[in-house]
PDB file of N, CA and C in Angstrom:
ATOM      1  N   UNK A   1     -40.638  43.972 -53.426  1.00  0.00           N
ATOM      2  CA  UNK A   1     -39.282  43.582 -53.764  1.00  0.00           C
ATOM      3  C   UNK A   1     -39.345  42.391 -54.714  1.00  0.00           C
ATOM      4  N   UNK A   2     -38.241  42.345 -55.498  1.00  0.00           N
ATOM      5  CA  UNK A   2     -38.415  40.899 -56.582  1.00  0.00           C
ATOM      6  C   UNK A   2     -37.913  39.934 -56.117  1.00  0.00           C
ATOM      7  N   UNK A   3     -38.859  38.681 -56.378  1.00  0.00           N
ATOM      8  CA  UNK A   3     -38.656  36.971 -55.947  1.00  0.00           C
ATOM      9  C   UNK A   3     -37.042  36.842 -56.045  1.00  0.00           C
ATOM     10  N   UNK A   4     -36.697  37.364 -56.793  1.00  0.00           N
ATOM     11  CA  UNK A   4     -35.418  36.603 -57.064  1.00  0.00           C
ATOM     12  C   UNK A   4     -34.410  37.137 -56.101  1.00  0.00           C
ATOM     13  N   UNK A   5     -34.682  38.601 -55.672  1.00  0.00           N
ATOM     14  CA  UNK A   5     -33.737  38.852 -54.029  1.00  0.00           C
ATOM     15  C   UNK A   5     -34.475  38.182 -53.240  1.00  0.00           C
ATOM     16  N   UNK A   6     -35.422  37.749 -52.998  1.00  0.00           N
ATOM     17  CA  UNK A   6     -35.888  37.197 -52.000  1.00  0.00           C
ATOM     18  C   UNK A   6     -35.159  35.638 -51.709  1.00  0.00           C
ATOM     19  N   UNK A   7     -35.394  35.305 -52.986  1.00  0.00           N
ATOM     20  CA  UNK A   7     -34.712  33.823 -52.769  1.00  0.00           C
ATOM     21  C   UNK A   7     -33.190  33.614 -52.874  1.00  0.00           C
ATOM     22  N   UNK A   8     -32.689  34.622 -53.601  1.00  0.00           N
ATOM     23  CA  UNK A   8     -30.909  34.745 -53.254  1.00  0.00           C
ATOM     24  C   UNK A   8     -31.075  34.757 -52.057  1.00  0.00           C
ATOM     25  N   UNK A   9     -31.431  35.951 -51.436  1.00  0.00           N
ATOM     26  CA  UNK A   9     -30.703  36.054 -49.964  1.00  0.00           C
ATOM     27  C   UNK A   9     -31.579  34.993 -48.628  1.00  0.00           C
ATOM     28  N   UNK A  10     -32.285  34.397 -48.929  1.00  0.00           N
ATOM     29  CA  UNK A  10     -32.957  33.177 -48.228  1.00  0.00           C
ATOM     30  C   UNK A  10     -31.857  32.180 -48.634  1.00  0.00           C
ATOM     31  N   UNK A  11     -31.517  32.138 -49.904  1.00  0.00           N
ATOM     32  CA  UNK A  11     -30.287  30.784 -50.195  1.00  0.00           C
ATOM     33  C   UNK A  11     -29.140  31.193 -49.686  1.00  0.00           C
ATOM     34  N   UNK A  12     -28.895  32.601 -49.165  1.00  0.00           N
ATOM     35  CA  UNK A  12     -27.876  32.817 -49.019  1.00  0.00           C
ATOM     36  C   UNK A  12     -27.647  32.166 -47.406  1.00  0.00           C
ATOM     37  N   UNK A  13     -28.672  32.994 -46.633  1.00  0.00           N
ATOM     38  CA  UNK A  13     -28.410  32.748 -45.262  1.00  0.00           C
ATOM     39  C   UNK A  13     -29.123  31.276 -44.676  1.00  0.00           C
ATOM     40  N   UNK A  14     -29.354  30.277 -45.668  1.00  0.00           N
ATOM     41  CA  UNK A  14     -29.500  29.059 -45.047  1.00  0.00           C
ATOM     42  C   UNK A  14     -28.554  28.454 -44.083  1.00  0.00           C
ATOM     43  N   UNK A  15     -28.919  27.585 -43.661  1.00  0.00           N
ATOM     44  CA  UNK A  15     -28.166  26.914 -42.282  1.00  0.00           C
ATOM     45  C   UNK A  15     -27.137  26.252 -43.108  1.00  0.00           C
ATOM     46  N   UNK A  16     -27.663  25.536 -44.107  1.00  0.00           N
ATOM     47  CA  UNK A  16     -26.284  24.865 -44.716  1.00  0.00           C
ATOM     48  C   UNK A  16     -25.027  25.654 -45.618  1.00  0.00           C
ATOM     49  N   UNK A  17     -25.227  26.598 -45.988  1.00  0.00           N
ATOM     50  CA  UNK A  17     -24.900  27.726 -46.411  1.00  0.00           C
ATOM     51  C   UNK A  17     -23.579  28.425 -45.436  1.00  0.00           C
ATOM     52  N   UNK A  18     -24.389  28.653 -44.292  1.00  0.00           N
ATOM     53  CA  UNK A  18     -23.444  29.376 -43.490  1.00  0.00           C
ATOM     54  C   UNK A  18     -22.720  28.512 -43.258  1.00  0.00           C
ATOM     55  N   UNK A  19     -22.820  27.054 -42.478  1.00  0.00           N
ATOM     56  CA  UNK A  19     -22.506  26.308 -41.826  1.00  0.00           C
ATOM     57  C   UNK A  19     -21.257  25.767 -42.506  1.00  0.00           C
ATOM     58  N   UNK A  20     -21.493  26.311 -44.176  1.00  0.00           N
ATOM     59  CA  UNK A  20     -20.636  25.493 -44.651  1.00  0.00           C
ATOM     60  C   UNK A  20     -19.127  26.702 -45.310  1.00  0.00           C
ATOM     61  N   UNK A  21     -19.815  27.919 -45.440  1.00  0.00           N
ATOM     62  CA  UNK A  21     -18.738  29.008 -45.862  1.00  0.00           C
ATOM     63  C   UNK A  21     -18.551  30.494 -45.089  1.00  0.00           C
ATOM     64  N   UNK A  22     -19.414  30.293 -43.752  1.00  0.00           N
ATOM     65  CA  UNK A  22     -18.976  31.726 -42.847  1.00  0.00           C
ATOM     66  C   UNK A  22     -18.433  30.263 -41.087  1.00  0.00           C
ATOM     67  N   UNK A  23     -17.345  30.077 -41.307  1.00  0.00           N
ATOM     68  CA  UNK A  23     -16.765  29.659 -39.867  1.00  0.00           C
ATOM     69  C   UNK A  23     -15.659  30.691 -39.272  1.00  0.00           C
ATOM     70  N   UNK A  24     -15.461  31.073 -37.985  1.00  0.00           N
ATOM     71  CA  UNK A  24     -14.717  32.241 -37.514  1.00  0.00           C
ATOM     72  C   UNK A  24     -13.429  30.967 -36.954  1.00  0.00           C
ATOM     73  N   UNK A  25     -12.639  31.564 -36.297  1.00  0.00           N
ATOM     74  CA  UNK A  25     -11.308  30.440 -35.468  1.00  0.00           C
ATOM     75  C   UNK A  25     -11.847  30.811 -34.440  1.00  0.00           C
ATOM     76  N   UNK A  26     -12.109  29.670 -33.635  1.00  0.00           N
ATOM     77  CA  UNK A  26     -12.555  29.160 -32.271  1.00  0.00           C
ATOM     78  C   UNK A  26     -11.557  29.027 -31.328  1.00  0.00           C
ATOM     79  N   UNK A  27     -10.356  29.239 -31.773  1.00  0.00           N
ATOM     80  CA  UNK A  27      -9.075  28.951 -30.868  1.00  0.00           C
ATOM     81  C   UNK A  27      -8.362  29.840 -30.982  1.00  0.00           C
ATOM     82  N   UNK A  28      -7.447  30.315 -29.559  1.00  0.00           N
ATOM     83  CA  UNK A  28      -6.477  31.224 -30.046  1.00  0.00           C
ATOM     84  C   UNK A  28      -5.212  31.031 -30.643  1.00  0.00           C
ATOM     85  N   UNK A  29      -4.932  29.767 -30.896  1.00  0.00           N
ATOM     86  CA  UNK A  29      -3.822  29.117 -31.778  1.00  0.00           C
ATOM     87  C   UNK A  29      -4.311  29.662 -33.116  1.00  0.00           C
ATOM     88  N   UNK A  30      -5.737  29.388 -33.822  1.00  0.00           N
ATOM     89  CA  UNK A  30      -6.265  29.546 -34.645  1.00  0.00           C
ATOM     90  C   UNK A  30      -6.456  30.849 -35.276  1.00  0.00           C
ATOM     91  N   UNK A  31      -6.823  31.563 -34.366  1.00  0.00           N
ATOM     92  CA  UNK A  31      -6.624  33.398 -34.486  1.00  0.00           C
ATOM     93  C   UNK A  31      -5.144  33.428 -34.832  1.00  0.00           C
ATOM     94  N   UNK A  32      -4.227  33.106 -33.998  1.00  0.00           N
ATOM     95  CA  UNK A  32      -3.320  33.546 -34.526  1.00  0.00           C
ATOM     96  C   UNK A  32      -2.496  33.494 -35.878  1.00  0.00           C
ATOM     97  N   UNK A  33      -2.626  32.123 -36.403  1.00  0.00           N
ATOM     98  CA  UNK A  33      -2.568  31.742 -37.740  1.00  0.00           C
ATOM     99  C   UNK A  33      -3.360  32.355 -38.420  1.00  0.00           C
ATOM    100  N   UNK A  34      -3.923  32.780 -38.363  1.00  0.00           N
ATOM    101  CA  UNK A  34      -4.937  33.690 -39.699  1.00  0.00           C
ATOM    102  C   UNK A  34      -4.619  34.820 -39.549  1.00  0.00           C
ATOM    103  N   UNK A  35      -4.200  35.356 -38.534  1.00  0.00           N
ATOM    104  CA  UNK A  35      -3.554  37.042 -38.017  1.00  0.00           C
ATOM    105  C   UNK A  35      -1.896  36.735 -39.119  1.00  0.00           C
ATOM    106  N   UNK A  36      -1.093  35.957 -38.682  1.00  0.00           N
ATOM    107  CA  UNK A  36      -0.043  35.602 -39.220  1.00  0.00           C
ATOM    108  C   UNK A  36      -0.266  35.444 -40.514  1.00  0.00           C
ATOM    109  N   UNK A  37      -1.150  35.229 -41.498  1.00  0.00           N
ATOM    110  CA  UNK A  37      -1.345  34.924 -42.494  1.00  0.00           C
ATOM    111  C   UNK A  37      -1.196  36.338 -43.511  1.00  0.00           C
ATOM    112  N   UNK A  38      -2.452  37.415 -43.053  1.00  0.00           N
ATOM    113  CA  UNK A  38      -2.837  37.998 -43.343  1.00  0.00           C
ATOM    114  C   UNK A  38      -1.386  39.239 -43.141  1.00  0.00           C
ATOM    115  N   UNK A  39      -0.983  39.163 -41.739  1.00  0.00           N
ATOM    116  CA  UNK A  39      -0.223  40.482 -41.560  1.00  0.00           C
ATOM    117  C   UNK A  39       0.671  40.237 -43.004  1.00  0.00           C
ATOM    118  N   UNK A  40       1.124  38.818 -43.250  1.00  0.00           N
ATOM    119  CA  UNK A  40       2.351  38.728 -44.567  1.00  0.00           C
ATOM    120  C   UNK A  40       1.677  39.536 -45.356  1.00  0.00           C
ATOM    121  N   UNK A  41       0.132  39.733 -45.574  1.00  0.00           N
ATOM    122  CA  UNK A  41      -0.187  39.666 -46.523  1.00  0.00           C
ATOM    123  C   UNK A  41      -0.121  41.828 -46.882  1.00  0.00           C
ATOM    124  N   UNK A  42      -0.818  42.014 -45.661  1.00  0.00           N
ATOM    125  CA  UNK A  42      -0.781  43.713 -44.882  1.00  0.00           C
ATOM    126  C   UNK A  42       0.459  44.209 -45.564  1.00  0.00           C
ATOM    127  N   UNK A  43       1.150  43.529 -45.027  1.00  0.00           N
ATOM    128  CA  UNK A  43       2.722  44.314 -45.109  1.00  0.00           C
ATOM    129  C   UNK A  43       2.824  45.156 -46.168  1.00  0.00           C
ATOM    130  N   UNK A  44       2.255  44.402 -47.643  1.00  0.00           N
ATOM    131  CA  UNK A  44       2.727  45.488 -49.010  1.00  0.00           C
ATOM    132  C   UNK A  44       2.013  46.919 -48.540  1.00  0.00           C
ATOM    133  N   UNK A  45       0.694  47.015 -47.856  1.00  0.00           N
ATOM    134  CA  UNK A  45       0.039  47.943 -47.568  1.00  0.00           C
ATOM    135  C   UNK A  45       0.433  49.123 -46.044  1.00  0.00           C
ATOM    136  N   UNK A  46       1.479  48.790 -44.874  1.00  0.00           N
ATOM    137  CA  UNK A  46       2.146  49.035 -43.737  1.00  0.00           C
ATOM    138  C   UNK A  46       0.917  50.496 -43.535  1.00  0.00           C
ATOM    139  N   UNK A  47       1.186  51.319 -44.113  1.00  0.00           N
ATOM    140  CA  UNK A  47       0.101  52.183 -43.546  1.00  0.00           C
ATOM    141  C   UNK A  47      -1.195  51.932 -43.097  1.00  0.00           C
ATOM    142  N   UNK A  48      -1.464  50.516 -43.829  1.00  0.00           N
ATOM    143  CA  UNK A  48      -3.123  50.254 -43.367  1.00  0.00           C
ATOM    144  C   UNK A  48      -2.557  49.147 -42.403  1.00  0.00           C
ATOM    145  N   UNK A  49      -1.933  48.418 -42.183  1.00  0.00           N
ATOM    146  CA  UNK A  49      -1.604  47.248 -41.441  1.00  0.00           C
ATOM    147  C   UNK A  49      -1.940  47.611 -39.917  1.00  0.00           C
ATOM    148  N   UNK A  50      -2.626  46.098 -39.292  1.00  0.00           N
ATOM    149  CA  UNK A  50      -3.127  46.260 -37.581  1.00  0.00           C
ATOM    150  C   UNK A  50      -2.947  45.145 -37.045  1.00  0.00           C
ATOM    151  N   UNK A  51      -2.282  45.366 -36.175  1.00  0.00           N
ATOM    152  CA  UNK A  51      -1.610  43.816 -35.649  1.00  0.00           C
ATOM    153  C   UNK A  51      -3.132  42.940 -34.754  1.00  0.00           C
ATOM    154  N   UNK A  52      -2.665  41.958 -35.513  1.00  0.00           N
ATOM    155  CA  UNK A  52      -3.884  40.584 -34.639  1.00  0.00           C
ATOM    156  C   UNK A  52      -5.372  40.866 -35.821  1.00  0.00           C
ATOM    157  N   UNK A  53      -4.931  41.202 -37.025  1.00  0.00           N
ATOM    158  CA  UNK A  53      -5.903  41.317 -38.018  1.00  0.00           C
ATOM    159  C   UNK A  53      -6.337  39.588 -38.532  1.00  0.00           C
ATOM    160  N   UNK A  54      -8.128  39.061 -38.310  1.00  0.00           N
ATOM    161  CA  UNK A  54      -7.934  37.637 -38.844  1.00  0.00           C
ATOM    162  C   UNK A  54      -9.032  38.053 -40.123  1.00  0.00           C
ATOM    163  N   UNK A  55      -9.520  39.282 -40.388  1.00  0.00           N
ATOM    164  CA  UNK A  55     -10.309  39.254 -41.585  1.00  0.00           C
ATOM    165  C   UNK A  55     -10.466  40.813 -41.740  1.00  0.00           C
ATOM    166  N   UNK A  56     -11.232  40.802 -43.214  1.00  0.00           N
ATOM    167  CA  UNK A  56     -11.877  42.349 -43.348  1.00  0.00           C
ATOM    168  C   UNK A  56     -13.213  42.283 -43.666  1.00  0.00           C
ATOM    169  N   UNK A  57     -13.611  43.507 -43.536  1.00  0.00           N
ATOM    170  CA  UNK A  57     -15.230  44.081 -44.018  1.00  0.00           C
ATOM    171  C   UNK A  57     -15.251  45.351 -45.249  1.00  0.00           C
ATOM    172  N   UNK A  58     -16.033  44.957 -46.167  1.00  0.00           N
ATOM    173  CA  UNK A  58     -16.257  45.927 -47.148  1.00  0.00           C
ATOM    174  C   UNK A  58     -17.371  45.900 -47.529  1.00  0.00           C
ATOM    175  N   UNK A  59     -17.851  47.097 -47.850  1.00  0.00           N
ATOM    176  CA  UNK A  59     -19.377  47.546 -48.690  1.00  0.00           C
ATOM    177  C   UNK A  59     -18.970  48.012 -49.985  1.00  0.00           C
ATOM    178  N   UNK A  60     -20.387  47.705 -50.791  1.00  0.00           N
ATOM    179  CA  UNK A  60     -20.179  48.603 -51.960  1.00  0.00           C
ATOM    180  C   UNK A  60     -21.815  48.696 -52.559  1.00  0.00           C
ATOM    181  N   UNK A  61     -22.372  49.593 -52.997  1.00  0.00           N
ATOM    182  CA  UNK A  61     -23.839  49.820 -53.958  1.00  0.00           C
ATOM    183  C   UNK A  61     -23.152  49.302 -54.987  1.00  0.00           C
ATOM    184  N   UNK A  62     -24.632  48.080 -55.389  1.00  0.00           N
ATOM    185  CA  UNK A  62     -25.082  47.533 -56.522  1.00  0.00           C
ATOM    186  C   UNK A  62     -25.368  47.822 -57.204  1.00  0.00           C
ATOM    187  N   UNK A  63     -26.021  48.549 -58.405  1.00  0.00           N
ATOM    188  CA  UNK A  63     -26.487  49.322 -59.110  1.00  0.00           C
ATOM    189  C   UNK A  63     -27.524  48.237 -59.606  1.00  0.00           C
ATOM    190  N   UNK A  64     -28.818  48.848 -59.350  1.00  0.00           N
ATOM    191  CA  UNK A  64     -30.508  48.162 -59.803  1.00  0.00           C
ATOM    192  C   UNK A  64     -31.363  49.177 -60.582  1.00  0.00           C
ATOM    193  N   UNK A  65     -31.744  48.074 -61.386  1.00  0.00           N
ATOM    194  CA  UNK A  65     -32.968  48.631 -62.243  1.00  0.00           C
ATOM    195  C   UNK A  65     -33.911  49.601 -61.417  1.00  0.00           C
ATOM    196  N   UNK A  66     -34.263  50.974 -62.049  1.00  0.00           N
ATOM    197  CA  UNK A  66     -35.772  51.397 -61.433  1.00  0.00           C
ATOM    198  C   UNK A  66     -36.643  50.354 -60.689  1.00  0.00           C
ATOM    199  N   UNK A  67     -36.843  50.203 -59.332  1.00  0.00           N
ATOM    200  CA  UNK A  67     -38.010  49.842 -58.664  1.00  0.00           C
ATOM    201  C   UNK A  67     -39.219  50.627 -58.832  1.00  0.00           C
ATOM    202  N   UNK A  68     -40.155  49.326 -58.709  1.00  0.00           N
ATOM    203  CA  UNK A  68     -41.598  50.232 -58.822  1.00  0.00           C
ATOM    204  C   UNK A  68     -41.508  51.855 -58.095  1.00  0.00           C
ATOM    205  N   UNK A  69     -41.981  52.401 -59.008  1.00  0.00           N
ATOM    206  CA  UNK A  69     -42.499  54.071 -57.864  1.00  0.00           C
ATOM    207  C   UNK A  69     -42.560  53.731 -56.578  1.00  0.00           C
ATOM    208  N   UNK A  70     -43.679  53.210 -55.734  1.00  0.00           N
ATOM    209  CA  UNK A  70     -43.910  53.149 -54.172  1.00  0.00           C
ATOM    210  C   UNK A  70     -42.975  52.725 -53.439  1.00  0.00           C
ATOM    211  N   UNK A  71     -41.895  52.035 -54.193  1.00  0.00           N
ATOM    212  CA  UNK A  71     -40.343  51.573 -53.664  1.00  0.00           C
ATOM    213  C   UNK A  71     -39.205  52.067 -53.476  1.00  0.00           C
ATOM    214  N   UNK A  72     -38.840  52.749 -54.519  1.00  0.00           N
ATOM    215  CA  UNK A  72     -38.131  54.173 -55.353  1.00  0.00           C
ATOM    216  C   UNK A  72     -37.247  54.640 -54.100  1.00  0.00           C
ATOM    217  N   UNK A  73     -37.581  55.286 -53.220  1.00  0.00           N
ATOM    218  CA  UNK A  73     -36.732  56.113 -52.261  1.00  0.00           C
ATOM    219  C   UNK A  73     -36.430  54.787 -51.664  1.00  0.00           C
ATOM    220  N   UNK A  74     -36.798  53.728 -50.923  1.00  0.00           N
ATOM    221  CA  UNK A  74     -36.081  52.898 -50.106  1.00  0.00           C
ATOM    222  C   UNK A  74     -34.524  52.338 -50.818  1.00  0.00           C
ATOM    223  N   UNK A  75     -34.603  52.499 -52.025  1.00  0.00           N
ATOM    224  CA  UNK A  75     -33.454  51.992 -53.199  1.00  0.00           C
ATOM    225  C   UNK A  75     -32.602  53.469 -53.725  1.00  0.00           C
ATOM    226  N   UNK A  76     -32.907  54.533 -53.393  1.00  0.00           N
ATOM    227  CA  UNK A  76     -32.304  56.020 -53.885  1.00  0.00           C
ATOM    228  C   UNK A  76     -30.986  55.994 -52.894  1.00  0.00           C
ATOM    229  N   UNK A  77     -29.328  55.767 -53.143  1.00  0.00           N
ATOM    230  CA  UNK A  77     -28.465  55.771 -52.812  1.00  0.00           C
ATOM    231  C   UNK A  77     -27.743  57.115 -52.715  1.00  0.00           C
ATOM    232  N   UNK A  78     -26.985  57.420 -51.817  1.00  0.00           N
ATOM    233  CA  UNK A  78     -26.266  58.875 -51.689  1.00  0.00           C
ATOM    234  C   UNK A  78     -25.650  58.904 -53.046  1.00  0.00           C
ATOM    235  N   UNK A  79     -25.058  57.842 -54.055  1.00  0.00           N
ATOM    236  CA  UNK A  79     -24.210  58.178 -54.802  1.00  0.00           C
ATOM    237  C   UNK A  79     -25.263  58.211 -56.352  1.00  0.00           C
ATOM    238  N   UNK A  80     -26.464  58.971 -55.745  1.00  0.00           N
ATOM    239  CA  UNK A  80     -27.798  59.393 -56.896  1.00  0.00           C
ATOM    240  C   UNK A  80     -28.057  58.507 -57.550  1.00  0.00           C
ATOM    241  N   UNK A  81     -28.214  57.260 -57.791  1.00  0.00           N
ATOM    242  CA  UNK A  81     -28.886  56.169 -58.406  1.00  0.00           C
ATOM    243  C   UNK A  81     -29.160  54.875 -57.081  1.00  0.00           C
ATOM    244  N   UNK A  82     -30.082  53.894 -58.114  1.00  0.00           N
ATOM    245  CA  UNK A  82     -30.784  53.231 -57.334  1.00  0.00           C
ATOM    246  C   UNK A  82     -30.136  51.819 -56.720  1.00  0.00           C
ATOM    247  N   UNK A  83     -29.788  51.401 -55.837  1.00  0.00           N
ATOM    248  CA  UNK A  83     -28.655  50.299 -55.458  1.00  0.00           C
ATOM    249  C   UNK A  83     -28.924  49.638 -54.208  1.00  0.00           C
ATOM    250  N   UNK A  84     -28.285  48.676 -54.193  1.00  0.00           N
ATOM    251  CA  UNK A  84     -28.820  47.627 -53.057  1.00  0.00           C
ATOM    252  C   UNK A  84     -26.960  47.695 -52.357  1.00  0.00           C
ATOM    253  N   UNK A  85     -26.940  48.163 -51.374  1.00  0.00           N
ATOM    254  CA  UNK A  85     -25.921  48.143 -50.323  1.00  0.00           C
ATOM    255  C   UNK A  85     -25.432  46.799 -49.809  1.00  0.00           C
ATOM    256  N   UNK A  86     -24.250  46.216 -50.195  1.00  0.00           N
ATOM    257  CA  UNK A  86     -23.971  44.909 -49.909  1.00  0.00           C
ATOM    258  C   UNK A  86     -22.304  44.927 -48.791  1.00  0.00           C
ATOM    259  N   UNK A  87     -22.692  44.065 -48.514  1.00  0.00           N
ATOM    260  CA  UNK A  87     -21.339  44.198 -47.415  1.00  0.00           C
ATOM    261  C   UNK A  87     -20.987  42.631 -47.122  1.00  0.00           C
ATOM    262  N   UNK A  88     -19.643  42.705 -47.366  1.00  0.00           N
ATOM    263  CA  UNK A  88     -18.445  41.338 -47.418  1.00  0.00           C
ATOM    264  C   UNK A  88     -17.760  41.370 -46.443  1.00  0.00           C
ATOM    265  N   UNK A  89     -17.918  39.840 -45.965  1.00  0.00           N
ATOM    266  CA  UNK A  89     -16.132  39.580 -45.037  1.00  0.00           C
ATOM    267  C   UNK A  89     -15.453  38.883 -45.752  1.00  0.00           C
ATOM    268  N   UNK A  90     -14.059  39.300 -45.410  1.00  0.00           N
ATOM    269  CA  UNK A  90     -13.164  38.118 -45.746  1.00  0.00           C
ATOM    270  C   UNK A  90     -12.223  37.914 -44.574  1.00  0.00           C
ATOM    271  N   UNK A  91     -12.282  36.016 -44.670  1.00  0.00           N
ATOM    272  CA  UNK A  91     -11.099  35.842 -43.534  1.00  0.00           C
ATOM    273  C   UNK A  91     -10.505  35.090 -44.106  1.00  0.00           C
ATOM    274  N   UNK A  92      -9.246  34.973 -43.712  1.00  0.00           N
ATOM    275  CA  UNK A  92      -8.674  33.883 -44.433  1.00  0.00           C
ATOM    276  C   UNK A  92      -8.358  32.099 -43.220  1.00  0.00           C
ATOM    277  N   UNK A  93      -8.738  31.447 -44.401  1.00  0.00           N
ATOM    278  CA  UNK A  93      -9.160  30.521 -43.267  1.00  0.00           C
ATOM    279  C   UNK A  93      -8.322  29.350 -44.408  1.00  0.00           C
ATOM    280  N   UNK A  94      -7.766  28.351 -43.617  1.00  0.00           N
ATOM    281  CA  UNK A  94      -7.513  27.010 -44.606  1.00  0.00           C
ATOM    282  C   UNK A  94      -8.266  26.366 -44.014  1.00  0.00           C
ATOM    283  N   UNK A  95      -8.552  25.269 -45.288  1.00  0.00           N
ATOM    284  CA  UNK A  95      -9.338  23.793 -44.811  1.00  0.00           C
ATOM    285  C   UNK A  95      -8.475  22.728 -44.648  1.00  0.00           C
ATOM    286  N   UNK A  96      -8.161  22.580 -43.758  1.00  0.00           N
ATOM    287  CA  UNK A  96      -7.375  20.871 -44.013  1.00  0.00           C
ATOM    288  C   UNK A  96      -8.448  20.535 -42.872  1.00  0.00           C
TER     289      UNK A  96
END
């Protein structure tokens, strides 16, 4: 695999890293304000809307250069090219 995923995703999941941009609500006052936030937000969408929603999850393939041959199939994606599978949360959170 190349240095440079290696060290993205080592920078990614550092302690200071997380510590500082993946926090969940620890309270249920807190859940609920981010549920409240978001449903305003749902609403344009009502068919997808779920009550007590405080975030989402999404994937999507990356699209990558040919890996070496001996690598090749671990990187061969259903959607026939070669891609690195990434997956996002979002919550909505304020800082004060």
């Amino acid at each position: 695999m190349c240095s440079v995923y290696i060290e993205v995703t080592q920078a990614l999941i550092s302690k200071a890293m997380i510590e500082k941009y993946i926090c969940f609500p620890q309270t249920r006052l807190a859940r609920q304000a981010i549920s409240n936030k978001l449903g305003k937000f749902y609403t344009r969408y009502r068919r997808y809307s779920s009550p007590g929603v405080i975030g989402s999850v999404d994937g999507t393939h990356f699209r990558i250069f040919t890996p070496p041959k001996e690598e090749e199939h671990l990187y061969y994606s259903r959607k026939h090219y070669h891609s690195l599978n990434v997956q996002m949360i979002k919550l909505k959170v304020d800082k004060s």
